[in-house]
C-alpha atoms as a PDB file:
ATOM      1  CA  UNK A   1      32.907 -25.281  15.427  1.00  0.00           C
ATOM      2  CA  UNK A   2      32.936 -22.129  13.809  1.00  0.00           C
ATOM      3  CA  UNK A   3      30.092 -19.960  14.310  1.00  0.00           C
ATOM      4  CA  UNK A   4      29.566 -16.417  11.591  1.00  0.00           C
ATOM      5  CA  UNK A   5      29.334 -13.055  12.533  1.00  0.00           C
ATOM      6  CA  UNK A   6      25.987 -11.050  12.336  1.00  0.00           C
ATOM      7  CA  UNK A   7      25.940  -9.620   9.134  1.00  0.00           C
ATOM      8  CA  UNK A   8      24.631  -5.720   9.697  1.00  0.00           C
ATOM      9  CA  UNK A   9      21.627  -5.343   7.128  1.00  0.00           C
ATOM     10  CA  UNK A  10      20.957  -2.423   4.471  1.00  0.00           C
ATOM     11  CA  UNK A  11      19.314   0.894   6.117  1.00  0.00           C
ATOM     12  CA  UNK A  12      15.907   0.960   4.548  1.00  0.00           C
ATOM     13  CA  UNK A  13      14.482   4.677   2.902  1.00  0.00           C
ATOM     14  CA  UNK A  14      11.801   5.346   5.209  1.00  0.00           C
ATOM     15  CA  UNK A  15      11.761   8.680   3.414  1.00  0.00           C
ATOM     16  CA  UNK A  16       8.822  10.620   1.845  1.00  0.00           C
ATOM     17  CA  UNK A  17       7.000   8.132  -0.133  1.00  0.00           C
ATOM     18  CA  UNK A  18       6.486   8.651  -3.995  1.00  0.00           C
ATOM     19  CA  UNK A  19       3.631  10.154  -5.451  1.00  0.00           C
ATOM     20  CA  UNK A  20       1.752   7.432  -8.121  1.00  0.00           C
ATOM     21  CA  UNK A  21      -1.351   8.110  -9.970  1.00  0.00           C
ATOM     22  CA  UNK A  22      -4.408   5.688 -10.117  1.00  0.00           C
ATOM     23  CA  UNK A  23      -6.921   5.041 -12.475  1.00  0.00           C
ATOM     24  CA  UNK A  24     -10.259   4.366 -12.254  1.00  0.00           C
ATOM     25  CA  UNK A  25     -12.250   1.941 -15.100  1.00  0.00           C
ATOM     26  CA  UNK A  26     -15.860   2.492 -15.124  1.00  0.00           C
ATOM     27  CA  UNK A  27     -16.707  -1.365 -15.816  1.00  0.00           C
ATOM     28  CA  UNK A  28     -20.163  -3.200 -15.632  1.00  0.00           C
ATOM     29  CA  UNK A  29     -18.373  -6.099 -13.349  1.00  0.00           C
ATOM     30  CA  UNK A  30     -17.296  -4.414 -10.344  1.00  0.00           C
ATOM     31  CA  UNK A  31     -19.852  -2.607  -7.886  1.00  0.00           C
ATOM     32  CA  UNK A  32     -19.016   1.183  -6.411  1.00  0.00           C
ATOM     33  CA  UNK A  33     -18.778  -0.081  -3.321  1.00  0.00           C
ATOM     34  CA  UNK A  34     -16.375  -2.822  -4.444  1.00  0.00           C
ATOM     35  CA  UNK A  35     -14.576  -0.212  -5.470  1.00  0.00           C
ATOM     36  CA  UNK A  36     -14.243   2.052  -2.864  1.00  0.00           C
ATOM     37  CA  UNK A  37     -13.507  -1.030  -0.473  1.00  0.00           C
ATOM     38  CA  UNK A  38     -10.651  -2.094  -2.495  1.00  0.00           C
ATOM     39  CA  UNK A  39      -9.466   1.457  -2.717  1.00  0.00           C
ATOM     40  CA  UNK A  40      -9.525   1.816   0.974  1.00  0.00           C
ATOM     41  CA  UNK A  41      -7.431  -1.289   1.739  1.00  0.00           C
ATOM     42  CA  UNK A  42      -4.869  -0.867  -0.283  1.00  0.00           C
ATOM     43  CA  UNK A  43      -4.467   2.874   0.505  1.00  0.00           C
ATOM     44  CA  UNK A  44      -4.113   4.421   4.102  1.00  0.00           C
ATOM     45  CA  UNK A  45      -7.569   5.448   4.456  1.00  0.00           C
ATOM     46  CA  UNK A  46      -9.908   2.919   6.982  1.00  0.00           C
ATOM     47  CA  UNK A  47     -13.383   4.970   6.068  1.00  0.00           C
ATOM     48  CA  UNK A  48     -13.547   7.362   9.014  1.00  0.00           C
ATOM     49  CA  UNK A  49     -10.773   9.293   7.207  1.00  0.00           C
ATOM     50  CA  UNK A  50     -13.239   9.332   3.618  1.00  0.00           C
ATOM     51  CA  UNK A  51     -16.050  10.765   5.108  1.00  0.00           C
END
């Protein structure tokens, strides 16, 4: 039985990351502190860093 070879995967760019812009809508369905929860999860910050 034949077995295949590992196959060596792609180097990832771990580089700098890129710089994006967000944008805030001021909306009567979504609280502020909905907002700044969301905004913390999907950024880097955890809440001791906002303070």
């Amino acid at each position: 039985m034949a077995t295949a070879a590992p196959q060596a995967r792609p180097e990832t760019d771990t580089g700098t990351p890129v710089p994006w812009n967000v944008v805030l809508l001021n909306d009567e369905s979504h609280t502020y502190e909905y907002v700044i929860r969301m905004v913390q999860k999907l950024s880097e910050f955890g809440g001791d860093e906002t303070d």
